[in-house]
C-alpha atoms as a PDB file:
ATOM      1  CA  UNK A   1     -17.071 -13.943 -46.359  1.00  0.00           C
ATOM      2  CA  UNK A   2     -15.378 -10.881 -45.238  1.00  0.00           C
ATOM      3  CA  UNK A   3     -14.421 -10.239 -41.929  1.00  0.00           C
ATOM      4  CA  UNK A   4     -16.368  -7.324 -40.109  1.00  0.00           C
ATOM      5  CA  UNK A   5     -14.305  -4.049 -39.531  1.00  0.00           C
ATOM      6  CA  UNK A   6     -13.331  -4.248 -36.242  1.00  0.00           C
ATOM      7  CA  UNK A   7     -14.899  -1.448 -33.741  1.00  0.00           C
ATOM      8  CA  UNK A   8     -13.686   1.950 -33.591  1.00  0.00           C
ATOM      9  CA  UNK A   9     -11.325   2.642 -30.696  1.00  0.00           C
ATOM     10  CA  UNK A  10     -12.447   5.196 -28.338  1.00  0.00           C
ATOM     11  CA  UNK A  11     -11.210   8.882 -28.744  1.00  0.00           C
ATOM     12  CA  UNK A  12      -8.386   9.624 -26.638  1.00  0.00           C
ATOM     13  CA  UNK A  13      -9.941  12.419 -24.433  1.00  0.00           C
ATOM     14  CA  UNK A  14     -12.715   9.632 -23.546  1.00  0.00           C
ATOM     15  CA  UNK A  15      -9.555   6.914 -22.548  1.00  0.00           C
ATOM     16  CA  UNK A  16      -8.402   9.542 -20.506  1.00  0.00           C
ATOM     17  CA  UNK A  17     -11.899  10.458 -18.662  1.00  0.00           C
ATOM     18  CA  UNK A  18     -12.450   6.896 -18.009  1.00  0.00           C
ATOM     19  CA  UNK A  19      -8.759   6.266 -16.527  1.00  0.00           C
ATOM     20  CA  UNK A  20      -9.766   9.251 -14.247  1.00  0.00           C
ATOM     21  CA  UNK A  21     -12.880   7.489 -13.246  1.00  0.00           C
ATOM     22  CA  UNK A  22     -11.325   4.378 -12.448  1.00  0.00           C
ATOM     23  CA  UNK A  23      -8.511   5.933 -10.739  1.00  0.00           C
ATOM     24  CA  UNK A  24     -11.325   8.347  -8.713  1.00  0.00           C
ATOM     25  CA  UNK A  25     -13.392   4.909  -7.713  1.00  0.00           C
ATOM     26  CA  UNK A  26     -10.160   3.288  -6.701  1.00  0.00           C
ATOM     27  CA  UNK A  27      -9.419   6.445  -3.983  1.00  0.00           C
ATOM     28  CA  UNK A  28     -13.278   6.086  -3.091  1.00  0.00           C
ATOM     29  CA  UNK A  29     -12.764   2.151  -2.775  1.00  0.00           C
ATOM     30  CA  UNK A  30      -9.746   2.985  -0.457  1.00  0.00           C
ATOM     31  CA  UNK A  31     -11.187   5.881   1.587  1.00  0.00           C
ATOM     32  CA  UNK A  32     -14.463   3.878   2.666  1.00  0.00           C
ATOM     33  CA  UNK A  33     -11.930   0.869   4.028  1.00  0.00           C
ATOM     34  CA  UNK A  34      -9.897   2.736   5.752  1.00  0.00           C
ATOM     35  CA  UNK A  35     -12.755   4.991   7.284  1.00  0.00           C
ATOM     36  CA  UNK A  36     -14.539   1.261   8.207  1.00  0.00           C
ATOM     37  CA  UNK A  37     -11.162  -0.208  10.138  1.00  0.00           C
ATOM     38  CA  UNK A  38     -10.548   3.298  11.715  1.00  0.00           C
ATOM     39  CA  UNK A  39     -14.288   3.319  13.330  1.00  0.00           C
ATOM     40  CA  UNK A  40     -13.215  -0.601  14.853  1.00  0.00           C
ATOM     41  CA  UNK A  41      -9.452   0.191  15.999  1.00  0.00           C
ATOM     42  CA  UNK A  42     -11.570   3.131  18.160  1.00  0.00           C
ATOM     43  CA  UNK A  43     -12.268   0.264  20.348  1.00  0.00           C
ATOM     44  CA  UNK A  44     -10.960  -0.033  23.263  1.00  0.00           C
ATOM     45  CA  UNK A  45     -10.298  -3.961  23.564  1.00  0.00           C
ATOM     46  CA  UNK A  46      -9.181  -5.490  20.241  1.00  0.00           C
ATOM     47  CA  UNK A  47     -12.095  -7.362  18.645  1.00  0.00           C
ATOM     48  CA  UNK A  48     -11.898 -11.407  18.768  1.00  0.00           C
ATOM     49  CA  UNK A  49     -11.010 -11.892  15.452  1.00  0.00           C
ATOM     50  CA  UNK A  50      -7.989  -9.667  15.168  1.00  0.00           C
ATOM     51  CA  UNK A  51      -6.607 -12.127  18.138  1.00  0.00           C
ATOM     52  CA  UNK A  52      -7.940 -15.118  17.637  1.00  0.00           C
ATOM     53  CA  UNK A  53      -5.616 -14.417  13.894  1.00  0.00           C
ATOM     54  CA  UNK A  54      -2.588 -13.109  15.922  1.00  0.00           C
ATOM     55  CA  UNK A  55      -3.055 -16.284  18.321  1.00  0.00           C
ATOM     56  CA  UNK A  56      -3.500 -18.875  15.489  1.00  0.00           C
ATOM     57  CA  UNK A  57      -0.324 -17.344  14.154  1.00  0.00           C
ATOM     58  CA  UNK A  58       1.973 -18.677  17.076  1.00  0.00           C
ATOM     59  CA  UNK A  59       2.551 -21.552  18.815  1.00  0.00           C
ATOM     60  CA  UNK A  60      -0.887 -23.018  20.996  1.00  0.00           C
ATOM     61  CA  UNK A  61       1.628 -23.521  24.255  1.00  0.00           C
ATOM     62  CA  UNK A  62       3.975 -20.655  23.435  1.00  0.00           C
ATOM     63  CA  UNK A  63       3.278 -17.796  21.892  1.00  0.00           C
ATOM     64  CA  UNK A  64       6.550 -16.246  21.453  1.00  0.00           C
ATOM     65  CA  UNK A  65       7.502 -19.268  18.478  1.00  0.00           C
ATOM     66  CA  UNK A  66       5.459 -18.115  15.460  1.00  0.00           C
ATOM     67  CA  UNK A  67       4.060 -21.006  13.950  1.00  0.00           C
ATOM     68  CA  UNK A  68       6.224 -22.668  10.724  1.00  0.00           C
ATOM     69  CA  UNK A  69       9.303 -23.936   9.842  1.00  0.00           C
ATOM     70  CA  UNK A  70      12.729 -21.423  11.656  1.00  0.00           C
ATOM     71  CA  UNK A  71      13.270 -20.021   8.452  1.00  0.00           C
ATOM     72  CA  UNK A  72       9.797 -18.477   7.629  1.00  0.00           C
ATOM     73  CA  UNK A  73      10.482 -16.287  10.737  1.00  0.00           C
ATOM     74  CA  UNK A  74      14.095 -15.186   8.602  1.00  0.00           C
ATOM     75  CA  UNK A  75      11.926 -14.483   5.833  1.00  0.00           C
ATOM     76  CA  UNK A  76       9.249 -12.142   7.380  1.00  0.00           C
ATOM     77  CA  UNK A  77      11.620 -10.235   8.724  1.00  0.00           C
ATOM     78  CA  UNK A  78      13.604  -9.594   5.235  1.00  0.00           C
ATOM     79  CA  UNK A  79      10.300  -8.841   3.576  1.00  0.00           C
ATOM     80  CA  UNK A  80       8.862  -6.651   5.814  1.00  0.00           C
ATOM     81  CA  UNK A  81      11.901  -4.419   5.076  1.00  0.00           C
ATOM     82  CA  UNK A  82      10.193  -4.052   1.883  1.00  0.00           C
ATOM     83  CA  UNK A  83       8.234  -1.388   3.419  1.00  0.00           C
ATOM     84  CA  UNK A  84      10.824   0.138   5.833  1.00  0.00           C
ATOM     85  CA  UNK A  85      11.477   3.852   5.793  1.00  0.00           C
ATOM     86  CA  UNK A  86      15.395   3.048   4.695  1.00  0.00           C
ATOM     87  CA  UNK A  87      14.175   1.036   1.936  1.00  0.00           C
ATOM     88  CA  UNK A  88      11.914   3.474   0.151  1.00  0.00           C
ATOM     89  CA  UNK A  89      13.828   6.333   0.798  1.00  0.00           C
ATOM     90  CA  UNK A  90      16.791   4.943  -1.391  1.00  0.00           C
ATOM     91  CA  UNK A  91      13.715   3.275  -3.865  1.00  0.00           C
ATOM     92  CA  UNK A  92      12.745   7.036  -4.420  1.00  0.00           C
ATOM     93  CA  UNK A  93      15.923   8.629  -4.240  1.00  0.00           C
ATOM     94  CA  UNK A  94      17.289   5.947  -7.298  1.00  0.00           C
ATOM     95  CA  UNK A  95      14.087   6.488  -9.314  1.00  0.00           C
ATOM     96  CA  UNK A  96      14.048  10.252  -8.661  1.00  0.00           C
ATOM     97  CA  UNK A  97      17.586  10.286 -10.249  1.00  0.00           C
ATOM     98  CA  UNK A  98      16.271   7.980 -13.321  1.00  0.00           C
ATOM     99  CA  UNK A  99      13.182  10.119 -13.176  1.00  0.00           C
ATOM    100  CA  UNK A 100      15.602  13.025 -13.406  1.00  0.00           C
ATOM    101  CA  UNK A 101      18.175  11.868 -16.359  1.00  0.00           C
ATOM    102  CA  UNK A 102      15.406  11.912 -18.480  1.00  0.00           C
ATOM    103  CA  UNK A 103      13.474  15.110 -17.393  1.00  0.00           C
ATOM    104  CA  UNK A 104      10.381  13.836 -16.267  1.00  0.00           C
ATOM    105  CA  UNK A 105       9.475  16.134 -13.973  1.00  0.00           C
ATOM    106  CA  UNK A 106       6.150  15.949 -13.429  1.00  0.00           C
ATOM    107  CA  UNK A 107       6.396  12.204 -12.454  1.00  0.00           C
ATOM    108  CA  UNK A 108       9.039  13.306 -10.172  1.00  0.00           C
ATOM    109  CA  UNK A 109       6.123  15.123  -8.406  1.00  0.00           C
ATOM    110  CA  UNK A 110       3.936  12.335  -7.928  1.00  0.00           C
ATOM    111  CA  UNK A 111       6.420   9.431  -6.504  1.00  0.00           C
ATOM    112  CA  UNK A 112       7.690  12.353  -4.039  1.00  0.00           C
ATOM    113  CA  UNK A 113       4.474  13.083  -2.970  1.00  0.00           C
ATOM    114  CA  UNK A 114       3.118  10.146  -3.007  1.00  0.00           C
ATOM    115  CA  UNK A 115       5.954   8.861  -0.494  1.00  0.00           C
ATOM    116  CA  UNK A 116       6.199  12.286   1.647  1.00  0.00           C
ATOM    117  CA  UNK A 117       2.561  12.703   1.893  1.00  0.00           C
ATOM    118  CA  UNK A 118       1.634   9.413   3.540  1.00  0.00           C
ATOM    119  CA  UNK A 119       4.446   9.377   5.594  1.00  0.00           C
ATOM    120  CA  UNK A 120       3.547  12.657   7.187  1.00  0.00           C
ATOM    121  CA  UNK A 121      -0.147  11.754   7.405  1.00  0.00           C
ATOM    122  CA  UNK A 122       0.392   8.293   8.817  1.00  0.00           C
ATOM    123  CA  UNK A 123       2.410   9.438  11.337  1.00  0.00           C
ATOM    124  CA  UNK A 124       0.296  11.898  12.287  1.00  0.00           C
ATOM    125  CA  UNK A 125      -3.172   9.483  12.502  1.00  0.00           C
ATOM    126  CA  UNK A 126      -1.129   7.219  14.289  1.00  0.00           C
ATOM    127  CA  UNK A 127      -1.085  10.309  17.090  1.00  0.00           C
ATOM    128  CA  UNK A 128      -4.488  10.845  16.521  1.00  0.00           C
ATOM    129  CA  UNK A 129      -5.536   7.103  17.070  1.00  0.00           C
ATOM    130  CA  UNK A 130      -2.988   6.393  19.182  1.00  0.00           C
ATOM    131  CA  UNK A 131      -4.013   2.273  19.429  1.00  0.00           C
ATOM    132  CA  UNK A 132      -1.559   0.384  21.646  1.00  0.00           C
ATOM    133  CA  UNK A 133       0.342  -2.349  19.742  1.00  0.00           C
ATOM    134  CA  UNK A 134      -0.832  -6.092  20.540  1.00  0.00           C
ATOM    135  CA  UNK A 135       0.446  -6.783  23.987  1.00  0.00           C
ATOM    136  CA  UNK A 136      -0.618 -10.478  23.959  1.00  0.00           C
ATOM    137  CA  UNK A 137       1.937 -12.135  22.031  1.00  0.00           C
ATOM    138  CA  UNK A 138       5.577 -11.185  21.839  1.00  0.00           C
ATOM    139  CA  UNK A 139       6.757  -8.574  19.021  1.00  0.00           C
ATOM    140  CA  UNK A 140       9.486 -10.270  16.829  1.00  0.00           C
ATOM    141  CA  UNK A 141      10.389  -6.726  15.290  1.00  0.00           C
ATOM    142  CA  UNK A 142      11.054  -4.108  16.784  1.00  0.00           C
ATOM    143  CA  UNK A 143       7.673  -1.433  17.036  1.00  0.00           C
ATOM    144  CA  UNK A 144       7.651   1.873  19.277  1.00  0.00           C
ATOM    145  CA  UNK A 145       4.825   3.911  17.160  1.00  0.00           C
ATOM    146  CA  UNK A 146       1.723   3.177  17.391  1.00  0.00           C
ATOM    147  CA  UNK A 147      -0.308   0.264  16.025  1.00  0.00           C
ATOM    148  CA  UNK A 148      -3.097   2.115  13.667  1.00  0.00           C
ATOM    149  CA  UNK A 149      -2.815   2.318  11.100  1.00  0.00           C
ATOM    150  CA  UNK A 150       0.365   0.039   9.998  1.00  0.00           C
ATOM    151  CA  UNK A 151       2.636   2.282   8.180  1.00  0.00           C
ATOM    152  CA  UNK A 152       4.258  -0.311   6.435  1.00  0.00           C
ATOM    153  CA  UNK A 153       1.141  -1.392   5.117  1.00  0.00           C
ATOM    154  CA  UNK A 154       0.044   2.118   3.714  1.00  0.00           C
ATOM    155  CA  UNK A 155       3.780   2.455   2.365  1.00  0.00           C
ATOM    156  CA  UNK A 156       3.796  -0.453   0.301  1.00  0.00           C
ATOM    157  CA  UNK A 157       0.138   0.548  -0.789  1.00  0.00           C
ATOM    158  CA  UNK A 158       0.991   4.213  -1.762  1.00  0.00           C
ATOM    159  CA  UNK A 159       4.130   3.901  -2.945  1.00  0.00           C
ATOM    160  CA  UNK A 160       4.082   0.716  -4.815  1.00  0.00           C
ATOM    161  CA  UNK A 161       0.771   1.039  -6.543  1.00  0.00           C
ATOM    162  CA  UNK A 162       1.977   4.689  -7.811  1.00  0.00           C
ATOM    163  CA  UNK A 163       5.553   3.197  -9.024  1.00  0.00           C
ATOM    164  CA  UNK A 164       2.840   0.345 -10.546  1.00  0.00           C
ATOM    165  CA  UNK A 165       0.980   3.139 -12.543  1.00  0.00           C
ATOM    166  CA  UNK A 166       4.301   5.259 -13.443  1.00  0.00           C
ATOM    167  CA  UNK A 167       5.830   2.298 -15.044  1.00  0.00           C
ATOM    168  CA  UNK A 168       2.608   1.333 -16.510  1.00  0.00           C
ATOM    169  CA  UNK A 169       2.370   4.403 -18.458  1.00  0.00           C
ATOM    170  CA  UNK A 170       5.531   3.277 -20.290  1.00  0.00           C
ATOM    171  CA  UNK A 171       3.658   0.249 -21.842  1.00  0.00           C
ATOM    172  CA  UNK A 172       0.528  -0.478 -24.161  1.00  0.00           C
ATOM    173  CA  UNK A 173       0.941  -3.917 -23.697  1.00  0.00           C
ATOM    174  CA  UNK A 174      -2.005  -4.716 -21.267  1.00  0.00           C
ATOM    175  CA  UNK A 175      -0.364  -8.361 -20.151  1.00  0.00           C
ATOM    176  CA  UNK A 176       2.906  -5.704 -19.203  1.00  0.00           C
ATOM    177  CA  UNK A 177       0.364  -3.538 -17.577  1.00  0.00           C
ATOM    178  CA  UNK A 178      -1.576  -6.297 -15.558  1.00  0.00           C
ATOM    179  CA  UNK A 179       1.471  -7.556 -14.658  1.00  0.00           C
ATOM    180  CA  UNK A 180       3.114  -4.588 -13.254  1.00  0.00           C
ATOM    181  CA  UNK A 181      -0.016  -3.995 -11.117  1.00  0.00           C
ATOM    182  CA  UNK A 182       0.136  -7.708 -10.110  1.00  0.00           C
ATOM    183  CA  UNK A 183       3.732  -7.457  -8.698  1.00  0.00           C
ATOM    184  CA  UNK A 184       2.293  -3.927  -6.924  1.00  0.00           C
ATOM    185  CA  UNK A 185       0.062  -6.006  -5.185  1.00  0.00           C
ATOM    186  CA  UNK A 186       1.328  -8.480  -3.969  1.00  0.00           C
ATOM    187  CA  UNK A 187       4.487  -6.997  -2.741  1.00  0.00           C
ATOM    188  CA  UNK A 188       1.937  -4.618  -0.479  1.00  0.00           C
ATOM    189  CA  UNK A 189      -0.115  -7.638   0.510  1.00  0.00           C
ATOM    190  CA  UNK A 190       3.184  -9.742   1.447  1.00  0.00           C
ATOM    191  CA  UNK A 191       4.249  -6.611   3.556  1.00  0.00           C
ATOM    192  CA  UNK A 192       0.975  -6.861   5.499  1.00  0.00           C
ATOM    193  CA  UNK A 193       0.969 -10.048   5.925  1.00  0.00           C
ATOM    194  CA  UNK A 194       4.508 -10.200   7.644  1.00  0.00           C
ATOM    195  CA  UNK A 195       3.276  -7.613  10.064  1.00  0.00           C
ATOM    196  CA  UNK A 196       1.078  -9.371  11.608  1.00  0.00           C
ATOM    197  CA  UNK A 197       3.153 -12.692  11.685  1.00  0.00           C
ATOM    198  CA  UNK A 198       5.733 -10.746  13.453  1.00  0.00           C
ATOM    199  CA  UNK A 199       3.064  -9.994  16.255  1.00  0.00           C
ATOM    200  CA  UNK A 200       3.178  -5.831  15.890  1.00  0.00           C
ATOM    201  CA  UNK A 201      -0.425  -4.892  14.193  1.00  0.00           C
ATOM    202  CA  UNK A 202      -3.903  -6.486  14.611  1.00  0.00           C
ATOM    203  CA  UNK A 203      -5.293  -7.500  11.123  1.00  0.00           C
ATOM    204  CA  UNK A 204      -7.626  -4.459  11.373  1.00  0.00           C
ATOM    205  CA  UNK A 205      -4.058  -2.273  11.012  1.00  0.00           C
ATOM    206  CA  UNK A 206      -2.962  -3.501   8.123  1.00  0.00           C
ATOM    207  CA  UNK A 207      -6.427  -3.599   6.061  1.00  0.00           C
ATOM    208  CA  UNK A 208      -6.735   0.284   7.457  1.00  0.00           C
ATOM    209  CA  UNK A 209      -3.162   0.622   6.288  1.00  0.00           C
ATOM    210  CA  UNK A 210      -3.909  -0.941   2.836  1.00  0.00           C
ATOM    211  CA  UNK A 211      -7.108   1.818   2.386  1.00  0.00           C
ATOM    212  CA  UNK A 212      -5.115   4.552   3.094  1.00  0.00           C
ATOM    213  CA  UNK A 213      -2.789   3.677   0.779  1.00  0.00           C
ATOM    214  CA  UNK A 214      -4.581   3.107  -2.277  1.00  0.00           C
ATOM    215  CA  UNK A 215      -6.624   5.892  -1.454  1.00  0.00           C
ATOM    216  CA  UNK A 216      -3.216   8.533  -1.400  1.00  0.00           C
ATOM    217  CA  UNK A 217      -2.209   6.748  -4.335  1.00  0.00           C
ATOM    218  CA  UNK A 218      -5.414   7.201  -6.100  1.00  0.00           C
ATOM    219  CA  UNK A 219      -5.628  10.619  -4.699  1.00  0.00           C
ATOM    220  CA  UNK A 220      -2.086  12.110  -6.014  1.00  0.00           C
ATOM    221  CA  UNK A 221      -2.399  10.669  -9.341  1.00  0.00           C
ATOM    222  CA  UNK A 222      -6.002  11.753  -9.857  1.00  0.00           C
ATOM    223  CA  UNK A 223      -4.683  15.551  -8.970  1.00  0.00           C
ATOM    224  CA  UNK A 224      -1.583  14.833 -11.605  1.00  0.00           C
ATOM    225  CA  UNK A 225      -4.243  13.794 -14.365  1.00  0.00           C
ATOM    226  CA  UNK A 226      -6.498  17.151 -13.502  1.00  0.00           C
ATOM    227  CA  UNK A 227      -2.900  19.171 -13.331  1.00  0.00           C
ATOM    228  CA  UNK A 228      -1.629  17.331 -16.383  1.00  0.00           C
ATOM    229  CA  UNK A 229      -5.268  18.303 -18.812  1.00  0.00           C
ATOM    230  CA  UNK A 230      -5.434  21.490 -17.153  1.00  0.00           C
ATOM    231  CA  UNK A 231      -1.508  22.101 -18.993  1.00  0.00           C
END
């Protein structure tokens, strides 16, 4: 017995509407999390879960030893780099000079302002909100801004989730593609996480960091699609 024909694929104008629609509820996903964790960091005391995490983290009858063998402490400190401004300013200086070997312009666009945009506007919220840093267990990092909402959390968000889609684009393969946006992930999430082992944002931060991010992400690329048809 014959096999049945298999389906017809989508047209491509529909794949592209539905990419824009996923990429729209992504930004929507993103902007409500980051509009929840903003209304709690408005509090003046932090709440008892963001210490009783920070407090779990370190040791019961001294705080300043972060719980875990010496060399996790080593670790968080080299990963959280991940997300430091030096860092991602040579990421998107090398991958602006790839991007710009092979005339790709457009996607030049979007990792610059992907990168420039949430640095300005995290910098300026974290004026606006002005939370002080956690003051009840040591800092192991150095941390003078303030504490909402973590930058290096909406970095790795923003910037790694775009570089995620960019090289994405490259690929039909959808293991390549899940992948890529796996890696994305959980480099961002690792980031997080080492902030608040290292004692310099409340859990709240870094989730509020995390919304942003996607949500800029989502954001710039959406407005590339829309530029990108509208050409």
């Amino acid at each position: 017995m014959a096999e049945p024909p298999p389906p017809p694929q989508p047209p491509a104008a529909a794949r592209r509407e539905t990419k824009s629609l996923v990429v729209f509820a992504g930004m929507s996903a993103g902007l409500a999390l980051f509009i929840l964790t903003a209304a709690l960091s408005m509090r003046g005391e932090p709440y008892a879960f963001d210490r009783d995490i920070l407090l779990a983290l370190r040791q019961e009858d001294n705080p300043s030893i972060p719980i875990g063998p010496a060399w996790l402490l080593v670790v968080a400190r080299d990963l959280t780099t991940l997300a430091g401004t030096p860092f991602l300013t040579l990421l998107t200086l090398v991958l602006g000079g790839y991007l710009a070997t092979k005339r790709r312009w457009s996607a030049i666009g979007v990792v610059f302002a992907a990168v420039l945009g949430e640095s300005i506007i995290v910098n300026l919220m974290k004026q606006l909100f002005a939370r002080a840093r956690p003051d009840f267990v040591p800092h192991l990092v150095e941390a003078t801004t303030g504490s909402f909402p973590s930058g290096h959390s909406a970095s790795a968000a923003a910037i790694y989730l775009t570089l995620a889609v960019l090289v994405a684009r490259e690929t039909k393969e959808r293991l390549v593609r899940n992948y890529v946006f796996a890696v994305a992930a959980s480099l961002a999430l690792i980031v997080g996480a080492s902030r608040i082992y290292l004692g310099v944002h409340y859990p709240t931060d870094v989730i509020g960091g995390f919304g942003f991010g996607a949500a800029w992400a989502a954001l710039v690329l959406f407005a590339a699609r829309r530029f990108e048809k509208k050409r």
